[in-house]
PDB file of N, CA and C in Angstrom:
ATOM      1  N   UNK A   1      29.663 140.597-143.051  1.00  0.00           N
ATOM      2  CA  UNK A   1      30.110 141.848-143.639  1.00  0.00           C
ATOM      3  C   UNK A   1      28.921 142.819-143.677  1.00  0.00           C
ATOM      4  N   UNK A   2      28.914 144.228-143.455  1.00  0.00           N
ATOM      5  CA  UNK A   2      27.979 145.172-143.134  1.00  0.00           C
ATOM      6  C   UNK A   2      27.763 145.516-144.371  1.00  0.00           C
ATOM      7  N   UNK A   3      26.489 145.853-145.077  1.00  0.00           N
ATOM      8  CA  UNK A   3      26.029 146.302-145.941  1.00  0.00           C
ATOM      9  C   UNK A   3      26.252 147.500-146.302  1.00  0.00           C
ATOM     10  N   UNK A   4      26.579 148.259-147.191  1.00  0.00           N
ATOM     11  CA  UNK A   4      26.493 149.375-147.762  1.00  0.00           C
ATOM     12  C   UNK A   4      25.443 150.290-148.419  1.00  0.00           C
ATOM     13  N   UNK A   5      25.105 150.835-148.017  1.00  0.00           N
ATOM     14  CA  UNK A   5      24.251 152.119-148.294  1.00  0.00           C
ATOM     15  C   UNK A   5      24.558 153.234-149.078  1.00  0.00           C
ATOM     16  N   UNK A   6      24.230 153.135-150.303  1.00  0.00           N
ATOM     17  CA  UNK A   6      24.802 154.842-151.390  1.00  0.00           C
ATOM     18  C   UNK A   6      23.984 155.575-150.487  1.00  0.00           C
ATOM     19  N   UNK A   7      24.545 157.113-150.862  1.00  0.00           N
ATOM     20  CA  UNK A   7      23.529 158.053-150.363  1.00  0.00           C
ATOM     21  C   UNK A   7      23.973 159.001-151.341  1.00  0.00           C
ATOM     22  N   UNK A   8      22.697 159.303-152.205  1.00  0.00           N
ATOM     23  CA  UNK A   8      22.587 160.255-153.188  1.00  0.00           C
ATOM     24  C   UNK A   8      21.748 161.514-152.850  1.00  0.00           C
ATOM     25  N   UNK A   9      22.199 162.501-153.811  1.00  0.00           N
ATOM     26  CA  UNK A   9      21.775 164.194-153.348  1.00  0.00           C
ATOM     27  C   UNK A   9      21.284 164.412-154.438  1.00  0.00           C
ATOM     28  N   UNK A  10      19.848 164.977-154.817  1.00  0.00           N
ATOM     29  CA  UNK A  10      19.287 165.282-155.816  1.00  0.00           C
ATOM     30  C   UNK A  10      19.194 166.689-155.668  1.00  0.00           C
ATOM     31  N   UNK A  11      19.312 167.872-156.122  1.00  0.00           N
ATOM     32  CA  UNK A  11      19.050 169.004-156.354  1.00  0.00           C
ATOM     33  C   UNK A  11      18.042 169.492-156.931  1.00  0.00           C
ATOM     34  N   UNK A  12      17.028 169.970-157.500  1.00  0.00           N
ATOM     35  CA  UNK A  12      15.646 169.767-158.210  1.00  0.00           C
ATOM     36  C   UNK A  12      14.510 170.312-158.094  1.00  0.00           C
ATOM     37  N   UNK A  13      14.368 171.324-158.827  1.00  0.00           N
ATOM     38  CA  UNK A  13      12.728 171.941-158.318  1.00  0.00           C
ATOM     39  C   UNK A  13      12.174 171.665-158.635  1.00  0.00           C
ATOM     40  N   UNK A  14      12.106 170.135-159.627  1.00  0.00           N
ATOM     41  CA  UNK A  14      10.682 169.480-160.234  1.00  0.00           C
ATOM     42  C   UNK A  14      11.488 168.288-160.453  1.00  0.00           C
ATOM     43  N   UNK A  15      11.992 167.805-161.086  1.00  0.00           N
ATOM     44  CA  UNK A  15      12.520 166.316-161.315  1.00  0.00           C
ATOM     45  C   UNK A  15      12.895 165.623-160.345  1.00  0.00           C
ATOM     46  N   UNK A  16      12.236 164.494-160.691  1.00  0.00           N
ATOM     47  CA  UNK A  16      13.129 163.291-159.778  1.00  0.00           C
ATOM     48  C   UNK A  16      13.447 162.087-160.672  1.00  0.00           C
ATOM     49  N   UNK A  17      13.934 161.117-159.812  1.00  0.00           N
ATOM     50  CA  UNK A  17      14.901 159.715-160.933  1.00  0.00           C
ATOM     51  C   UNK A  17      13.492 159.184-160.835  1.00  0.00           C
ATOM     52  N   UNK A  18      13.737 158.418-161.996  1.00  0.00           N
ATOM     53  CA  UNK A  18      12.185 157.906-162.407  1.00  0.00           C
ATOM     54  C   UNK A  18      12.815 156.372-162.220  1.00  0.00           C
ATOM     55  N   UNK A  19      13.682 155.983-162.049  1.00  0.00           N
ATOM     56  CA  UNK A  19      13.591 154.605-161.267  1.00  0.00           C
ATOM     57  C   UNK A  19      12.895 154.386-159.630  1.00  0.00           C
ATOM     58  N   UNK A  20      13.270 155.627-159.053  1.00  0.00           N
ATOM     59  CA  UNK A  20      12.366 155.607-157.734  1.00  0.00           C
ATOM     60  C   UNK A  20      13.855 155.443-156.456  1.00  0.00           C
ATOM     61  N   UNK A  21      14.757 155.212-156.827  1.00  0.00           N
ATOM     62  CA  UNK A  21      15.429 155.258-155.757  1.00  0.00           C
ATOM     63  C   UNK A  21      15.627 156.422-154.714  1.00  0.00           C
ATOM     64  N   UNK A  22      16.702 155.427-154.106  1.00  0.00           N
ATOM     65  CA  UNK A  22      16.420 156.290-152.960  1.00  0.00           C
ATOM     66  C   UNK A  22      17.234 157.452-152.592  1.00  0.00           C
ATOM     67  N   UNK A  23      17.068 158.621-152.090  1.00  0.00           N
ATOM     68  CA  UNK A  23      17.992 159.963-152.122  1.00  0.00           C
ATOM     69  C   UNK A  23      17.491 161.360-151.389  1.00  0.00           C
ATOM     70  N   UNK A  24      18.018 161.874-150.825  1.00  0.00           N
ATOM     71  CA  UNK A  24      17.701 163.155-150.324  1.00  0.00           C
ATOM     72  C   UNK A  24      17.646 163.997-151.873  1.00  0.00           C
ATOM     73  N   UNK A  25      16.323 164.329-151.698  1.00  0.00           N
ATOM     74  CA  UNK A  25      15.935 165.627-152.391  1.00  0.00           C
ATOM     75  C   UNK A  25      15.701 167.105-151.842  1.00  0.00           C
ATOM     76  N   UNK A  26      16.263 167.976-152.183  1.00  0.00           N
ATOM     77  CA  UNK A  26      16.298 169.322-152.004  1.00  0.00           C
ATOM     78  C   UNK A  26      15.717 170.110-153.674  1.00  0.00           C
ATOM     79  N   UNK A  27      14.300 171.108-153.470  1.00  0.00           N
ATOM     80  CA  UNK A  27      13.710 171.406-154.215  1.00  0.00           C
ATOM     81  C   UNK A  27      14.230 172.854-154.664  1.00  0.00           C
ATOM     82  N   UNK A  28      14.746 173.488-153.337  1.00  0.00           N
ATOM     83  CA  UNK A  28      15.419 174.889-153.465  1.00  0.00           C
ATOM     84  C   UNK A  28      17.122 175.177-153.044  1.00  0.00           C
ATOM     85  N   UNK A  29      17.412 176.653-153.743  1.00  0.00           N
ATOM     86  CA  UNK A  29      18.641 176.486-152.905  1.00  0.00           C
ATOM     87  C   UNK A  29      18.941 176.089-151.607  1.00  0.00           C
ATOM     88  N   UNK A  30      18.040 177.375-150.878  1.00  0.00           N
ATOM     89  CA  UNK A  30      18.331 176.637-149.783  1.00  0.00           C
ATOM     90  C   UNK A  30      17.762 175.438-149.016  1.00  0.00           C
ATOM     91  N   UNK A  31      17.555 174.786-149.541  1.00  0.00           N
ATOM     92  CA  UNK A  31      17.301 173.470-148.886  1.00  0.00           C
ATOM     93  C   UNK A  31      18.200 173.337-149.059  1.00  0.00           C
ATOM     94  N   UNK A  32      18.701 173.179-150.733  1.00  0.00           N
ATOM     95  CA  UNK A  32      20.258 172.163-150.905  1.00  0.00           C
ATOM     96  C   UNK A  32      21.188 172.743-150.002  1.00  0.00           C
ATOM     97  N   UNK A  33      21.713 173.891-149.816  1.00  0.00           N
ATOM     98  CA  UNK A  33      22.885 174.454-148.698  1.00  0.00           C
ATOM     99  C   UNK A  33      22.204 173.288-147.166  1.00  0.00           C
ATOM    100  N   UNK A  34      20.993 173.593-146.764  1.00  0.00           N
ATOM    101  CA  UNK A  34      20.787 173.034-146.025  1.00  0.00           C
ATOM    102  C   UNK A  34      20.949 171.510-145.610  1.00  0.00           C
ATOM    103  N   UNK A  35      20.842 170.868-146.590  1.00  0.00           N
ATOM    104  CA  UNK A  35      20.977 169.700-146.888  1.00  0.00           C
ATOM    105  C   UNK A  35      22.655 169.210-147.133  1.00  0.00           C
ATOM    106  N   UNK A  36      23.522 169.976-148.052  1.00  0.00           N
ATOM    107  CA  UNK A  36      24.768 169.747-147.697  1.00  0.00           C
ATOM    108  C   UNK A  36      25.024 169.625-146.477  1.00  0.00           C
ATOM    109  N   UNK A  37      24.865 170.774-145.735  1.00  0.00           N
ATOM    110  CA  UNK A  37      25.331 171.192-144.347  1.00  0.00           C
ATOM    111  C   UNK A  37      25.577 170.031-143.535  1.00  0.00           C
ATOM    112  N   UNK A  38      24.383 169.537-143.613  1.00  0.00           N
ATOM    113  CA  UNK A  38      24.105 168.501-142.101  1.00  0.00           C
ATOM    114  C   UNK A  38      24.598 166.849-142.640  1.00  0.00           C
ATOM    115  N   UNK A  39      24.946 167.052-143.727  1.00  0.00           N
ATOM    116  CA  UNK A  39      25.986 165.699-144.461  1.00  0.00           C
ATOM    117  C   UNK A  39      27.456 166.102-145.030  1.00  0.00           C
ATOM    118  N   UNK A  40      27.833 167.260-144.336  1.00  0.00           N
ATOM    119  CA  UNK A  40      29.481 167.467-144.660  1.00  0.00           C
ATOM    120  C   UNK A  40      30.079 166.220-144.287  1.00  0.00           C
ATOM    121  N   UNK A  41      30.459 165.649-143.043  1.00  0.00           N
ATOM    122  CA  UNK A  41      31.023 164.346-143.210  1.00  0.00           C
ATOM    123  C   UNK A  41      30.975 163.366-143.330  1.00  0.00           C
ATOM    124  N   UNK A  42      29.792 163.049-144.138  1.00  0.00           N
ATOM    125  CA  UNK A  42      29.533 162.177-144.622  1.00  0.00           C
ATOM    126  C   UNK A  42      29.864 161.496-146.340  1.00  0.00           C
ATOM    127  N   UNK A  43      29.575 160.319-146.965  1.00  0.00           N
ATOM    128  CA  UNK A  43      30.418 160.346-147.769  1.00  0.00           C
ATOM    129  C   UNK A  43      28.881 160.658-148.585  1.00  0.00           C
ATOM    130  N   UNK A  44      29.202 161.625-150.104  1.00  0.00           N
ATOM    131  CA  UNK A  44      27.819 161.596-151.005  1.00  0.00           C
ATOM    132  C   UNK A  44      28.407 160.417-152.396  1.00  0.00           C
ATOM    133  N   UNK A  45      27.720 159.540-152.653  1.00  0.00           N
ATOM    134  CA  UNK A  45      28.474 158.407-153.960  1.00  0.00           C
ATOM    135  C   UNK A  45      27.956 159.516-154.771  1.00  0.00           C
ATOM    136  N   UNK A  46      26.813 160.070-155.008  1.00  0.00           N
ATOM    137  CA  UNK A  46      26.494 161.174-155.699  1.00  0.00           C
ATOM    138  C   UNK A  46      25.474 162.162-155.550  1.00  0.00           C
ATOM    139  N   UNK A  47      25.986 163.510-156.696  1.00  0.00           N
ATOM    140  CA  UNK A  47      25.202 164.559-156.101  1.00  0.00           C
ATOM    141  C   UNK A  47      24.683 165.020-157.518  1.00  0.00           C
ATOM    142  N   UNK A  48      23.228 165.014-157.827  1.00  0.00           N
ATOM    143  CA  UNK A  48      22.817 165.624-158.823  1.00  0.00           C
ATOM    144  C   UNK A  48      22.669 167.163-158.122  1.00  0.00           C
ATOM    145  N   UNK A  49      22.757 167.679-159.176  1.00  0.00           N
ATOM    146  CA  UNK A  49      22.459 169.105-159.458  1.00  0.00           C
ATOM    147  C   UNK A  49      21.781 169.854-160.915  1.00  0.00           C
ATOM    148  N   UNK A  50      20.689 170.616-160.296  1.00  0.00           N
ATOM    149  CA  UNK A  50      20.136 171.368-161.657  1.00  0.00           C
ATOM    150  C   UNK A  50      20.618 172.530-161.819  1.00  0.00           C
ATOM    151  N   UNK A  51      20.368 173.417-162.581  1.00  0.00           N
ATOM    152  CA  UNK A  51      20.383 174.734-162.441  1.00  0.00           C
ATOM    153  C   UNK A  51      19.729 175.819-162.219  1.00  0.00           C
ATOM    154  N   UNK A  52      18.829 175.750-162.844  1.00  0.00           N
ATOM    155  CA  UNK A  52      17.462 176.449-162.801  1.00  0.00           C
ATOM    156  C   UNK A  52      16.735 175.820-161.846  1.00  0.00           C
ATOM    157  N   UNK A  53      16.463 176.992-160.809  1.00  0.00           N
ATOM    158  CA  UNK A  53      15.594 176.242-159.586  1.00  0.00           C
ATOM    159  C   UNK A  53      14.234 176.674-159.316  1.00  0.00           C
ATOM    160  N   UNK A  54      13.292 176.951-160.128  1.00  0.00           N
ATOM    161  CA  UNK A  54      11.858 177.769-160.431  1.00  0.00           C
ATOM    162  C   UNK A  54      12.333 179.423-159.811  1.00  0.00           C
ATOM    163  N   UNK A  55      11.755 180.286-160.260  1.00  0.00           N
ATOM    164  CA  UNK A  55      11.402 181.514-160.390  1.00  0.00           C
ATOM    165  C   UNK A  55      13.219 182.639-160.590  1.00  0.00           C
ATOM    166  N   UNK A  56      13.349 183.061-159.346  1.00  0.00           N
ATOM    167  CA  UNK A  56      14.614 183.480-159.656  1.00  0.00           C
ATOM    168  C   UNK A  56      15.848 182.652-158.928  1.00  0.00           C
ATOM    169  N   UNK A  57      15.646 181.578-158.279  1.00  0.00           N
ATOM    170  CA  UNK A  57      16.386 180.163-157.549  1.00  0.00           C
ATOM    171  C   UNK A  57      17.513 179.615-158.577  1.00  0.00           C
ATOM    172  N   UNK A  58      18.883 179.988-158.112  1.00  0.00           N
ATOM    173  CA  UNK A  58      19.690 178.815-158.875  1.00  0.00           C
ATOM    174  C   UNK A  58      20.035 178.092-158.195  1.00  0.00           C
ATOM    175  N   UNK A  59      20.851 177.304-158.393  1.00  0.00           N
ATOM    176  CA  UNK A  59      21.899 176.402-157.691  1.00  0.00           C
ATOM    177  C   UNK A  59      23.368 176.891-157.319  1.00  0.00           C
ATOM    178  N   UNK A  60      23.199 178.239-157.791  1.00  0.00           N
ATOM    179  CA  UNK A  60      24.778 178.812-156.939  1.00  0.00           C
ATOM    180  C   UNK A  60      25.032 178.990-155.829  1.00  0.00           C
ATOM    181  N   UNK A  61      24.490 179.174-154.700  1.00  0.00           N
ATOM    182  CA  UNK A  61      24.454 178.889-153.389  1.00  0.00           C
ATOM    183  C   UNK A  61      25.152 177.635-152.723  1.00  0.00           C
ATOM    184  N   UNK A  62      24.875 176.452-153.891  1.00  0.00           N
ATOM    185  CA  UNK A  62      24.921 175.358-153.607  1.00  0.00           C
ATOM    186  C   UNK A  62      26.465 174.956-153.767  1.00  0.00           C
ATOM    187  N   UNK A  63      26.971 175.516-155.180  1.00  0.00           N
ATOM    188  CA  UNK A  63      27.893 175.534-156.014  1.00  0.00           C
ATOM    189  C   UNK A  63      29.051 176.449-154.522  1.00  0.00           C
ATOM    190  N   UNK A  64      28.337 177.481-154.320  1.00  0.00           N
ATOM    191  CA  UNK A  64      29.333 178.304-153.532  1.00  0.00           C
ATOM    192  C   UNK A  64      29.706 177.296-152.342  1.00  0.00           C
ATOM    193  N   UNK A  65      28.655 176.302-151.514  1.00  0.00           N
ATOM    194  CA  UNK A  65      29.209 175.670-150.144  1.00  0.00           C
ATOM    195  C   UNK A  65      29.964 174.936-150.612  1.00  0.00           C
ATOM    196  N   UNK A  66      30.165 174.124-151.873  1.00  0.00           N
ATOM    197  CA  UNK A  66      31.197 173.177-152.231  1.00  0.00           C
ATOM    198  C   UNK A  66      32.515 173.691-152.447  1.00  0.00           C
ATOM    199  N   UNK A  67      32.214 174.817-153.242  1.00  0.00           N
ATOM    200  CA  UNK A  67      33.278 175.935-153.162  1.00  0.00           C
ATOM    201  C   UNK A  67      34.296 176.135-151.997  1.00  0.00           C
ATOM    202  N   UNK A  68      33.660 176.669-151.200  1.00  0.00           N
ATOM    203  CA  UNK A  68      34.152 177.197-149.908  1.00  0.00           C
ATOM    204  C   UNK A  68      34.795 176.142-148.923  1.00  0.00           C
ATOM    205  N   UNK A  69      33.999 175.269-148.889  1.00  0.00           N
ATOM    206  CA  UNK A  69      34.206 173.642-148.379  1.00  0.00           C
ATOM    207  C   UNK A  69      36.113 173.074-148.732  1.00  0.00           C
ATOM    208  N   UNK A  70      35.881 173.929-150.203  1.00  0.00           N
ATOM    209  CA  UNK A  70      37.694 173.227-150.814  1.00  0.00           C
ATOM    210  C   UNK A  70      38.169 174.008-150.720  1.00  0.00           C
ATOM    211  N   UNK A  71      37.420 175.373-150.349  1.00  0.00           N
ATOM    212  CA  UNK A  71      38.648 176.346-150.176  1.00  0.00           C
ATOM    213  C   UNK A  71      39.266 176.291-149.000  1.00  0.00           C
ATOM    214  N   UNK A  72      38.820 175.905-148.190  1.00  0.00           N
ATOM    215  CA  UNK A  72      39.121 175.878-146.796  1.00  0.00           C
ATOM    216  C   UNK A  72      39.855 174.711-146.276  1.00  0.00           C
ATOM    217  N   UNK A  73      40.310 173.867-147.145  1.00  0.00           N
ATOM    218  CA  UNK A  73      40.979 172.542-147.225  1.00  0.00           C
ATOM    219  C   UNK A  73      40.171 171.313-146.446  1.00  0.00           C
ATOM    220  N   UNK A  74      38.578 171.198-146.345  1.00  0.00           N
ATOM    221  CA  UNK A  74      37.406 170.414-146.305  1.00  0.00           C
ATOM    222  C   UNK A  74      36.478 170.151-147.272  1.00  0.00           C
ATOM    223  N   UNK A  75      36.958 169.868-148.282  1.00  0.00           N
ATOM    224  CA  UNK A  75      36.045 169.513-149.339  1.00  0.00           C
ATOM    225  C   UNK A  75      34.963 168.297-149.386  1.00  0.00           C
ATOM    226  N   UNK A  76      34.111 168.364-150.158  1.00  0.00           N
ATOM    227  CA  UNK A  76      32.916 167.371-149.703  1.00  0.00           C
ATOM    228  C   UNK A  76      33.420 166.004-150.531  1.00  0.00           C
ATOM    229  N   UNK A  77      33.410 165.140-149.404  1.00  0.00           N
ATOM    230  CA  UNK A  77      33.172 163.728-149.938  1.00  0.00           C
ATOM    231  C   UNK A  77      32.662 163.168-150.784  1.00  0.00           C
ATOM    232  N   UNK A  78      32.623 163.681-152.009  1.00  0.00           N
ATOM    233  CA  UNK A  78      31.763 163.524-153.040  1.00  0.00           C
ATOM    234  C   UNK A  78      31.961 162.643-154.372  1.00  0.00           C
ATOM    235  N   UNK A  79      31.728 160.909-154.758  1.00  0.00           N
ATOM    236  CA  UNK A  79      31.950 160.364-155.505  1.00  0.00           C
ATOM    237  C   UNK A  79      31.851 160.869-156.879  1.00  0.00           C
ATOM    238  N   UNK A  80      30.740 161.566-157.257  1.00  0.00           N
ATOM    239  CA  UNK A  80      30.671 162.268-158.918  1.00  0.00           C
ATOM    240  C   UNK A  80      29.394 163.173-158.609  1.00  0.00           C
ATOM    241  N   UNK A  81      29.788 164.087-159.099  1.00  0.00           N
ATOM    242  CA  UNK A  81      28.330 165.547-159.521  1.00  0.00           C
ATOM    243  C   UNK A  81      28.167 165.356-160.356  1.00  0.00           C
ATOM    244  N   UNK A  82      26.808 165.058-161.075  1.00  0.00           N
ATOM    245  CA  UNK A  82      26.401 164.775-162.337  1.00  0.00           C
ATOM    246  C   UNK A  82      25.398 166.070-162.296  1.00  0.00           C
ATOM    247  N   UNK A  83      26.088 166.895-163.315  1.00  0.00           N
ATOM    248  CA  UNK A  83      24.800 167.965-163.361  1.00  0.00           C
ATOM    249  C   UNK A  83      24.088 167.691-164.376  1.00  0.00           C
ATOM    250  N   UNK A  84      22.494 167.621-164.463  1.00  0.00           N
ATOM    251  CA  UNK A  84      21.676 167.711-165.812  1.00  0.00           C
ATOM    252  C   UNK A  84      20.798 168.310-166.254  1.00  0.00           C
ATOM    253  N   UNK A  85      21.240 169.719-165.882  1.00  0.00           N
ATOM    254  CA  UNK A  85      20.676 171.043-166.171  1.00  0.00           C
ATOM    255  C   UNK A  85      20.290 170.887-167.673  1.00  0.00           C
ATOM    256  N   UNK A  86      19.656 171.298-167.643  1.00  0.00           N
ATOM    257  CA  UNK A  86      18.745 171.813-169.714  1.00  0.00           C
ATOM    258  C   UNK A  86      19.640 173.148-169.995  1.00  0.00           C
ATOM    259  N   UNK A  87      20.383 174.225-168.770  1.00  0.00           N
ATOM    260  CA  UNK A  87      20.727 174.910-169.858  1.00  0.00           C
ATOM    261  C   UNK A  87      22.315 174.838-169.347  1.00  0.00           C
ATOM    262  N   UNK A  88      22.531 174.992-171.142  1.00  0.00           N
ATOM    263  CA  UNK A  88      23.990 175.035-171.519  1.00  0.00           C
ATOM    264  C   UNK A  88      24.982 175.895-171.416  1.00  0.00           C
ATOM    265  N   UNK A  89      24.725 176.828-170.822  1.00  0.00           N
ATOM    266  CA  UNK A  89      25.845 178.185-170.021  1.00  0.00           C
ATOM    267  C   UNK A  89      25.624 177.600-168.595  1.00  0.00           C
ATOM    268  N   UNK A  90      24.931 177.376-167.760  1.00  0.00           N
ATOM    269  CA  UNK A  90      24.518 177.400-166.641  1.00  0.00           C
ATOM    270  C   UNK A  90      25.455 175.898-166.398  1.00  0.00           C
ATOM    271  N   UNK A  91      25.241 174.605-167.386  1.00  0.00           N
ATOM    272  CA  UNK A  91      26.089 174.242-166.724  1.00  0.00           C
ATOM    273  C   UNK A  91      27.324 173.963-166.770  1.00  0.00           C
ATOM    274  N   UNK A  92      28.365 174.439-168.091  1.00  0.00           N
ATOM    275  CA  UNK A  92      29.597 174.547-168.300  1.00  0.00           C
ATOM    276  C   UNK A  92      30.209 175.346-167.165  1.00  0.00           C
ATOM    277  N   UNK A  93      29.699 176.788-166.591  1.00  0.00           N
ATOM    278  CA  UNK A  93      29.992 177.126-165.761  1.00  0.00           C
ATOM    279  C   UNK A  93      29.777 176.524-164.454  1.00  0.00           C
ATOM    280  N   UNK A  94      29.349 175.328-164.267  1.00  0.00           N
ATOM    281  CA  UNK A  94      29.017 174.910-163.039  1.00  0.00           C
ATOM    282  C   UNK A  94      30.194 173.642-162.923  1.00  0.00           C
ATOM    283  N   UNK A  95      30.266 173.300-164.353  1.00  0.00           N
ATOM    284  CA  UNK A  95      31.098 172.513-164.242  1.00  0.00           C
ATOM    285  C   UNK A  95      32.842 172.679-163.747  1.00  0.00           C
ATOM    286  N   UNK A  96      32.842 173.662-164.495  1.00  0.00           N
ATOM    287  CA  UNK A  96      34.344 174.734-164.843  1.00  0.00           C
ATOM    288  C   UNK A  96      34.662 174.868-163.155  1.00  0.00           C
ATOM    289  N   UNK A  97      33.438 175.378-162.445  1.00  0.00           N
ATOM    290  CA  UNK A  97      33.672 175.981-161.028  1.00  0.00           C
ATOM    291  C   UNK A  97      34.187 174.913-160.263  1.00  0.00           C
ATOM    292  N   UNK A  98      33.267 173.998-160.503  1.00  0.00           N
ATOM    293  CA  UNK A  98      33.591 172.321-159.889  1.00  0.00           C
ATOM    294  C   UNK A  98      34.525 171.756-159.792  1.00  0.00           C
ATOM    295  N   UNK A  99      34.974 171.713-160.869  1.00  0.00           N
ATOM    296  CA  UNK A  99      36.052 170.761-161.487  1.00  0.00           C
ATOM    297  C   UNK A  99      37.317 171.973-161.149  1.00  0.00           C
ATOM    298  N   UNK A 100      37.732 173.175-161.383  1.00  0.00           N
ATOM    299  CA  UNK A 100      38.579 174.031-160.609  1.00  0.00           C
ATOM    300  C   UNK A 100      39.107 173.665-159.165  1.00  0.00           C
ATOM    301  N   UNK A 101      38.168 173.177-158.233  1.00  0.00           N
ATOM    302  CA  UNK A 101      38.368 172.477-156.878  1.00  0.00           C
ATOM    303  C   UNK A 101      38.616 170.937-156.469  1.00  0.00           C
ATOM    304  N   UNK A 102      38.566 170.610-157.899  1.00  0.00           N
ATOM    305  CA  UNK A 102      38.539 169.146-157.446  1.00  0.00           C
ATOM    306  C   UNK A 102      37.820 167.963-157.408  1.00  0.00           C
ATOM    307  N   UNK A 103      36.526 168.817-157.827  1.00  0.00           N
ATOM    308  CA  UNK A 103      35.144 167.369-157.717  1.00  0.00           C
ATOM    309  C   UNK A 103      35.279 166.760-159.173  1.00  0.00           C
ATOM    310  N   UNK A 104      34.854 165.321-159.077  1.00  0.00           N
ATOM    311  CA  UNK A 104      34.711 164.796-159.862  1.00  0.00           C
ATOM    312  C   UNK A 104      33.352 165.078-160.749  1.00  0.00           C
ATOM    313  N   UNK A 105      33.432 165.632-161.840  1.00  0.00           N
ATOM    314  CA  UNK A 105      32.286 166.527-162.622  1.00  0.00           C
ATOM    315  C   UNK A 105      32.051 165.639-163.967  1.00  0.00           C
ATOM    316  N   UNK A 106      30.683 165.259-163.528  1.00  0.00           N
ATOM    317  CA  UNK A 106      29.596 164.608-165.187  1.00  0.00           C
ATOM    318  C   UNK A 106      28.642 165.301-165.474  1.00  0.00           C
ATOM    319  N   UNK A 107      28.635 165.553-166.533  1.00  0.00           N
ATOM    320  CA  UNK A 107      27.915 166.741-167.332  1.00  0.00           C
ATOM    321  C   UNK A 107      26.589 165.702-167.751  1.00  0.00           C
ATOM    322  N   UNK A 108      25.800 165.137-167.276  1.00  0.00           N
ATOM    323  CA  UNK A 108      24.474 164.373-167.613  1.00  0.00           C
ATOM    324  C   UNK A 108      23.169 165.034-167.933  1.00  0.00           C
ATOM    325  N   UNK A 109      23.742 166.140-168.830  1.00  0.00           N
ATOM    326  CA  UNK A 109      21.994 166.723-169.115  1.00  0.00           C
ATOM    327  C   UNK A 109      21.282 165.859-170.464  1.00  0.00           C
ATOM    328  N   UNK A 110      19.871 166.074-169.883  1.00  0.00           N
ATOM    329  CA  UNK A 110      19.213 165.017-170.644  1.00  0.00           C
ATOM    330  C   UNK A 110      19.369 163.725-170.289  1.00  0.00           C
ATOM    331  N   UNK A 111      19.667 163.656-168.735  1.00  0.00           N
ATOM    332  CA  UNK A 111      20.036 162.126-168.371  1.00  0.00           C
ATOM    333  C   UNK A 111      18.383 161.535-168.230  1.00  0.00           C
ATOM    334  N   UNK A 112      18.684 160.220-168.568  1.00  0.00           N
ATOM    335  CA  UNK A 112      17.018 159.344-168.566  1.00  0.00           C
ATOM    336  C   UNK A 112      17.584 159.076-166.834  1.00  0.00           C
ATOM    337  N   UNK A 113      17.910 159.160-166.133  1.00  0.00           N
ATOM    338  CA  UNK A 113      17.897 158.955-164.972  1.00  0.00           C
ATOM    339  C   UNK A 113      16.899 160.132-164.154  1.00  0.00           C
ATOM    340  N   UNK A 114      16.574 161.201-164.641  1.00  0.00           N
ATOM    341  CA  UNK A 114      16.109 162.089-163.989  1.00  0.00           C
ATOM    342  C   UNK A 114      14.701 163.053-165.349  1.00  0.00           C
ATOM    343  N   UNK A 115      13.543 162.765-164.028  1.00  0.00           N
ATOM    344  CA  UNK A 115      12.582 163.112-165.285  1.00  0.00           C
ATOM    345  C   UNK A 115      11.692 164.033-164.216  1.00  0.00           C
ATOM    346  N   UNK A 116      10.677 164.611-165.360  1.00  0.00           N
ATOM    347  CA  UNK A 116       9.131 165.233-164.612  1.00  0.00           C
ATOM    348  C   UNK A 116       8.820 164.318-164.527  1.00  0.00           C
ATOM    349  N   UNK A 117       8.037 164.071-162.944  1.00  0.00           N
ATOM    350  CA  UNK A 117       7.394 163.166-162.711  1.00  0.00           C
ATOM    351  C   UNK A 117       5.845 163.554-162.067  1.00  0.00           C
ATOM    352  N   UNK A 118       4.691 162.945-162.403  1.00  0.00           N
ATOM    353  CA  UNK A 118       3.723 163.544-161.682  1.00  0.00           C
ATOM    354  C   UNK A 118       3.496 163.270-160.358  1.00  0.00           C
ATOM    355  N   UNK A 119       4.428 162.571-159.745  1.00  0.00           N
ATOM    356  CA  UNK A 119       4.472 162.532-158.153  1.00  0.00           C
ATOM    357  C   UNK A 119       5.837 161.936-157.938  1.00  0.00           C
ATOM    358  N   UNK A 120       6.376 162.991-157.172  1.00  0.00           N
ATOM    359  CA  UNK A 120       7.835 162.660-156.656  1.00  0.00           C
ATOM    360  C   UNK A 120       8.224 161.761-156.743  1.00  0.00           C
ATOM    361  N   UNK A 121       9.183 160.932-156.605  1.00  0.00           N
ATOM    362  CA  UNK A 121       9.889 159.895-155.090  1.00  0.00           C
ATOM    363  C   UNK A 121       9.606 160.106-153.919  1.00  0.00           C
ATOM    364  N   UNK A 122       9.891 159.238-153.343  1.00  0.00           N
ATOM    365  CA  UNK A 122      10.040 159.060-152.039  1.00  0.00           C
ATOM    366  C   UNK A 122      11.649 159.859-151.817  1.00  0.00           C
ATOM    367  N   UNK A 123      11.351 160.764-150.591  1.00  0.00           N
ATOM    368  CA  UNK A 123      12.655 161.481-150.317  1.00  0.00           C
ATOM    369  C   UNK A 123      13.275 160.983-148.835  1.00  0.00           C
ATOM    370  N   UNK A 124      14.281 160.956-148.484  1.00  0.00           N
ATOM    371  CA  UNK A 124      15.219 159.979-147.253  1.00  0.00           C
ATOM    372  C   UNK A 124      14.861 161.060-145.969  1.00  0.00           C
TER     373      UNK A 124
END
């Protein structure tokens, strides 16, 4: 029997999972658009997302390809979005947008899964 492989999406302009696993990290929006892109058909078990992406950077860009993705009746393969943004408008509305289309939406801010770290992970 063939082994299985998660493949997780971190979103993040400074945090990473402090267990060390393994995951595509994207630091900016557009990375993350970028990074969706080239894994549309693929399956994601999960997709963190922040909100605040250093300076004037959100994650709506990001929010919009998932968007568009279900609007268009191709939505992303996506087991659970766990967002764990610190702020609390940023991510009710992220959630609201989410969950409007269909994704399965966990609100994990303040998750111990995801910390400052003084040196990354390893990224896929």
């Amino acid at each position: 029997m063939p082994s299985y492989e998660s493949r997780i999406v971190l979103v993040d302009d400074l945090r990473s999972f402090v267990d060390g696993r393994s995951a595509d990290v994207a630091r900016t929006s557009t990375a993350g658009v970028e990074l969706l892109e080239r894994c549309h058909d693929q399956r994601l078990d999960e997709l963190w997302l922040d909100h605040d992406l250093g300076a004037d950077d959100t994650i709506w860009p990001v929010v919009e390809v998932l968007e568009r993705a279900a609007f268009d009746g191709r939505p992303f393969d996506v087991g659970v979005i766990n967002i764990h943004s610190a702020n609390p408008s940023g991510t009710a509305k992220m959630a609201q947008a989410l969950r409007r289309w269909g994704y399965r939406v966990n609100v994990a801010s303040n998750s111990p899964d995801v910390a400052y770290l003084d040196t990354p992970t390893t990224t896929r």
